[in-house]
Protein backbone atom coordinates (compact mmCIF):
# COMPACT_ATOMS: atom_id res chain seq x y z
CA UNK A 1 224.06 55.15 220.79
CA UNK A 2 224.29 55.47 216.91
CA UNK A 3 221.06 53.37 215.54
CA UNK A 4 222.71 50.03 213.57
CA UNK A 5 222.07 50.70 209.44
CA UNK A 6 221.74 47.11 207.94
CA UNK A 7 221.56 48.34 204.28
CA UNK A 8 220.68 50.95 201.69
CA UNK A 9 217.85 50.98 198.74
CA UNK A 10 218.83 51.96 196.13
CA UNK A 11 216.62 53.78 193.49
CA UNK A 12 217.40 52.10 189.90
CA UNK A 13 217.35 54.83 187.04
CA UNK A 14 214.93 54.55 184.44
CA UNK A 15 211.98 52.29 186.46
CA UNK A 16 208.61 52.98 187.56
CA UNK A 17 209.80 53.57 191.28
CA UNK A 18 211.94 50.19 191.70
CA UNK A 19 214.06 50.68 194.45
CA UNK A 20 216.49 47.34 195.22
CA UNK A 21 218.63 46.68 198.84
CA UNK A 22 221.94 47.59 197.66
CA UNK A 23 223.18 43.76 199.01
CA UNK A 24 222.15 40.36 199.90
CA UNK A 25 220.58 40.40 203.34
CA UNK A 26 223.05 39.88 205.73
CA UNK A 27 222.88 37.65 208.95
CA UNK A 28 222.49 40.69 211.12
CA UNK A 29 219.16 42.28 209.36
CA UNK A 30 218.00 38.47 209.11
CA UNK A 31 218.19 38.05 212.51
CA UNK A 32 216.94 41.48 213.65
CA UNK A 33 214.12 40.52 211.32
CA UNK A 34 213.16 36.86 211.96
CA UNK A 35 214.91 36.14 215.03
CA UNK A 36 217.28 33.69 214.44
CA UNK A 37 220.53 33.26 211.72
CA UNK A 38 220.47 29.41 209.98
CA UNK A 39 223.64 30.19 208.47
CA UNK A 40 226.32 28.03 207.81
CA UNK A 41 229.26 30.76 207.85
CA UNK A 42 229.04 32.76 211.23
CA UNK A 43 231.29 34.49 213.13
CA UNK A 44 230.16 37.99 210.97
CA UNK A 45 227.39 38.68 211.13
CA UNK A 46 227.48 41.03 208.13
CA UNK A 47 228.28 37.95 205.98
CA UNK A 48 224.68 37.42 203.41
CA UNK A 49 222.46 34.98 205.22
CA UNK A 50 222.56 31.45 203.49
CA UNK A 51 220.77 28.42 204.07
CA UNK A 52 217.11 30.14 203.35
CA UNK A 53 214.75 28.62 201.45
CA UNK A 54 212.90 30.59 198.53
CA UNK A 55 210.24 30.33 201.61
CA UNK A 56 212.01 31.97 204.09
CA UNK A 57 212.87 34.43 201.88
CA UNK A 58 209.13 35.29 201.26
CA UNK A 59 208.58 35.63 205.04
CA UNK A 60 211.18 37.64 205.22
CA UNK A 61 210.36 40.51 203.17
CA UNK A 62 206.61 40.04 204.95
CA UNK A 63 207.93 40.52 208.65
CA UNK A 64 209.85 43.69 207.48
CA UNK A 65 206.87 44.94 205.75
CA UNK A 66 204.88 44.22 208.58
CA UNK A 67 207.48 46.06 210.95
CA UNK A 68 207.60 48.88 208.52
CA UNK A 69 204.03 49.41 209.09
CA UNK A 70 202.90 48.39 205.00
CA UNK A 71 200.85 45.36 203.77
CA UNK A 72 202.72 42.07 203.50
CA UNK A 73 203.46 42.05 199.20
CA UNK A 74 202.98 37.77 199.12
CA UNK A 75 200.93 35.17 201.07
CA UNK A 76 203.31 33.72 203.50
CA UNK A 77 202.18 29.82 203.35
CA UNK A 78 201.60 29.80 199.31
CA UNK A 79 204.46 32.57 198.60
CA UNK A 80 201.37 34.02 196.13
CA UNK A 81 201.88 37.61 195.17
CA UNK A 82 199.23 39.82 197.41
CA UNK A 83 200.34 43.02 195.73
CA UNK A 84 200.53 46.21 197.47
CA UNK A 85 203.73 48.32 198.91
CA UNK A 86 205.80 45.72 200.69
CA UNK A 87 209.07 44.14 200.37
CA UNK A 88 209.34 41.70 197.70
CA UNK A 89 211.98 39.62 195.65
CA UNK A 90 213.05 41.18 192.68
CA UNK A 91 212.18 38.86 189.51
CA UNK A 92 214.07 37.45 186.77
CA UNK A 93 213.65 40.43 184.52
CA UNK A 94 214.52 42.92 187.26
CA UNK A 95 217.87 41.21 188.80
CA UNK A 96 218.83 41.27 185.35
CA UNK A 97 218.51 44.71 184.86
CA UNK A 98 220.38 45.64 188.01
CA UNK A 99 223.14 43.69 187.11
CA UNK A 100 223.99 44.04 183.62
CA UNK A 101 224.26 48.01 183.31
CA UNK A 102 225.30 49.25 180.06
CA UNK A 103 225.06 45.81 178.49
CA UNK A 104 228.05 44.52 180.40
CA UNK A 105 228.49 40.67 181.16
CA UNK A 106 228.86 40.66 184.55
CA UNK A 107 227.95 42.71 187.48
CA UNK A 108 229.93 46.19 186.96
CA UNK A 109 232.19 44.75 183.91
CA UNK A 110 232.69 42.84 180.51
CA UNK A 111 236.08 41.84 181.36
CA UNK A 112 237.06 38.73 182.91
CA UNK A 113 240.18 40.14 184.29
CA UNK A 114 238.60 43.05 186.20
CA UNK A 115 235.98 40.68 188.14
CA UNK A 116 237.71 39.87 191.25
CA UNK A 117 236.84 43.99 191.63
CA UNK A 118 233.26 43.22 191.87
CA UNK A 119 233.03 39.40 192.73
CA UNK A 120 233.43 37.00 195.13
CA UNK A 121 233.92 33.75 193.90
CA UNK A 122 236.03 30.55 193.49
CA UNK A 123 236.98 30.79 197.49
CA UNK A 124 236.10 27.90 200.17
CA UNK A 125 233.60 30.86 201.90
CA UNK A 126 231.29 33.51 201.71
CA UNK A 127 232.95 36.74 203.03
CA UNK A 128 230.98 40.12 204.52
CA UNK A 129 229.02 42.56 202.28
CA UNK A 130 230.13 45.64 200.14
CA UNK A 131 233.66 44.33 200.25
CA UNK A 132 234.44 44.79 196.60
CA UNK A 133 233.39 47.80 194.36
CA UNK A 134 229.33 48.19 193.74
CA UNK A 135 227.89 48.12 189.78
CA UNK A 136 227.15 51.14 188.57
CA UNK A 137 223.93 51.57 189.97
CA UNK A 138 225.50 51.32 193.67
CA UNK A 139 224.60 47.42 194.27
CA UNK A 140 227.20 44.91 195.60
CA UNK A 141 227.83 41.36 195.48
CA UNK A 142 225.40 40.86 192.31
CA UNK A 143 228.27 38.14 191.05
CA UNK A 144 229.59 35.69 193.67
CA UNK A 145 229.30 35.89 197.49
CA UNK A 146 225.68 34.28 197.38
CA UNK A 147 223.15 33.08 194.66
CA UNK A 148 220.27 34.64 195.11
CA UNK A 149 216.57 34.13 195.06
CA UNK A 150 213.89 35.68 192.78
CA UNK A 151 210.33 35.07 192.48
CA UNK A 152 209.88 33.72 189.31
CA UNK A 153 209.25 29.51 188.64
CA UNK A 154 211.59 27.71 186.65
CA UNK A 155 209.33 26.21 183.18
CA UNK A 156 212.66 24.51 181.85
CA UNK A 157 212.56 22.14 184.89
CA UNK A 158 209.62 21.07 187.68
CA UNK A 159 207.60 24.13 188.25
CA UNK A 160 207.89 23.69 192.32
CA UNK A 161 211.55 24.31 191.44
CA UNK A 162 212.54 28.53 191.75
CA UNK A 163 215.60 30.22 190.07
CA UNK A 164 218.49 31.66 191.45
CA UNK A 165 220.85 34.39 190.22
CA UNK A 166 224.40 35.50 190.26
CA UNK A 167 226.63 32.77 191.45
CA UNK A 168 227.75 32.30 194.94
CA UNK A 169 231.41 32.26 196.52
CA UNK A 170 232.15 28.83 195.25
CA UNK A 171 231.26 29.58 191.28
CA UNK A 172 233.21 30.58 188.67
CA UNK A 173 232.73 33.07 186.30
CA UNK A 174 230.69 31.05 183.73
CA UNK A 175 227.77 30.73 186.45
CA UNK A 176 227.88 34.75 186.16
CA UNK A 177 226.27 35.21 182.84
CA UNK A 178 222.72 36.27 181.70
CA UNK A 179 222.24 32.79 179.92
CA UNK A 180 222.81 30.50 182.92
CA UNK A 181 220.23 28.88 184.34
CA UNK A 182 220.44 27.80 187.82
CA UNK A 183 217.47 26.52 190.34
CA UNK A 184 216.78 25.10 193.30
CA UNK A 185 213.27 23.78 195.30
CA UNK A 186 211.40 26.11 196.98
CA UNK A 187 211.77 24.32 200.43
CA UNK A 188 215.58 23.80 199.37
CA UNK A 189 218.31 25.12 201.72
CA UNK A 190 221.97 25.56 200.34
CA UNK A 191 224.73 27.80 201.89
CA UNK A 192 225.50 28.67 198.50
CA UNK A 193 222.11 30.89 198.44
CA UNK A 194 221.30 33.88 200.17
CA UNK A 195 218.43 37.05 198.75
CA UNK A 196 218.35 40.50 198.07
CA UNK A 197 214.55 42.34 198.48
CA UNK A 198 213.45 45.23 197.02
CA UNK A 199 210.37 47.04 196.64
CA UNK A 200 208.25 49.36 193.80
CA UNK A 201 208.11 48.45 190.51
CA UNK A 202 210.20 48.45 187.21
């Protein structure tokens, strides 16, 4: 019996050694991971997990670290960084990078007309993983599908509140640029949010 693959890391060019998971996690390598699937969309399970908080997300990448046999990269009850070679949520400044390649707007393209190529969005639904075409450093779903969680605090609002990135199934494009700011709580849960993980550094 041929060993289920949930995913793919991809090694971004020109980093340290960052190497990102080449989608959101989907409900399939949540559950293997954690155990159970809180999403609000089943019925595929290789739809992105939603309705995580930035919490879950943290214990998350800490259980597959742990499974993987490396050090868990944050404290799981504070979400404080530990450090070390576990999974981890990419930050601000790396998402960023993986999405815009080349200096385009949006995830694989500057034009508006070519997006429904790369993005899911403006639909009543998330839909299943690597459905449309990857950027050009092999990731999908970076636009639409799922916002997604990164590590870093939100200073324009509360500081308990955590910032999410690239729009989710029910956006449109203007919740796509590099300029928007979008957060929710850290405890928050939202089937508009899912995560990606990665691991090394930038």
């Amino acid at each position: 019996m041929t060993k289920r693959r949930y995913g793919y890391l991809i090694r971004i060019p020109n980093t340290k050694d960052l190497q990102v998971f080449d989608t959101p996690i989907t409900q399939a390598f949540y559950e293997k991971v954690v155990g159970e699937n809180p999403s609000l969309f089943k019925g595929d399970d290789e739809r992105p997990v939603e309705n995580v908080t930035w919490f879950n997300a943290i214990n998350f990448c800490n259980a597959l670290s742990q499974a993987q046999g490396l050090p868990p990269y944050y404290d799981n009850n504070s979400g404080a960084i530990i450090g070390g070679d576990g999974f981890r949520l990419l930050t601000t400044l790396e998402w960023d990078y993986c999405c815009y390649v080349n200096g385009n707007s949006y995830s694989g393209t500057s034009n508006t007309k070519n997006l429904n190529k790369f993005a899911w969005y403006k639909k009543k639904e998330t839909t299943r993983v690597r459905q449309l075409e990857p950027n050009e450093f092999g990731l999908y779903d970076m636009n639409g599908n799922v916002w997604e969680w990164v590590y870093d605090k939100s200073y324009a609002t509360r500081k308990n509140k955590r910032r999410v990135m690239g729009g989710c199934y029910k956006s449109g494009y203007l919740n796509f640029t590099k300029d928007k700011i979008t957060t929710f709580g850290a405890s928050d849960k939202s089937d508009l949010v899912g995560f990606r993980i990665c691991k090394g550094e930038m």
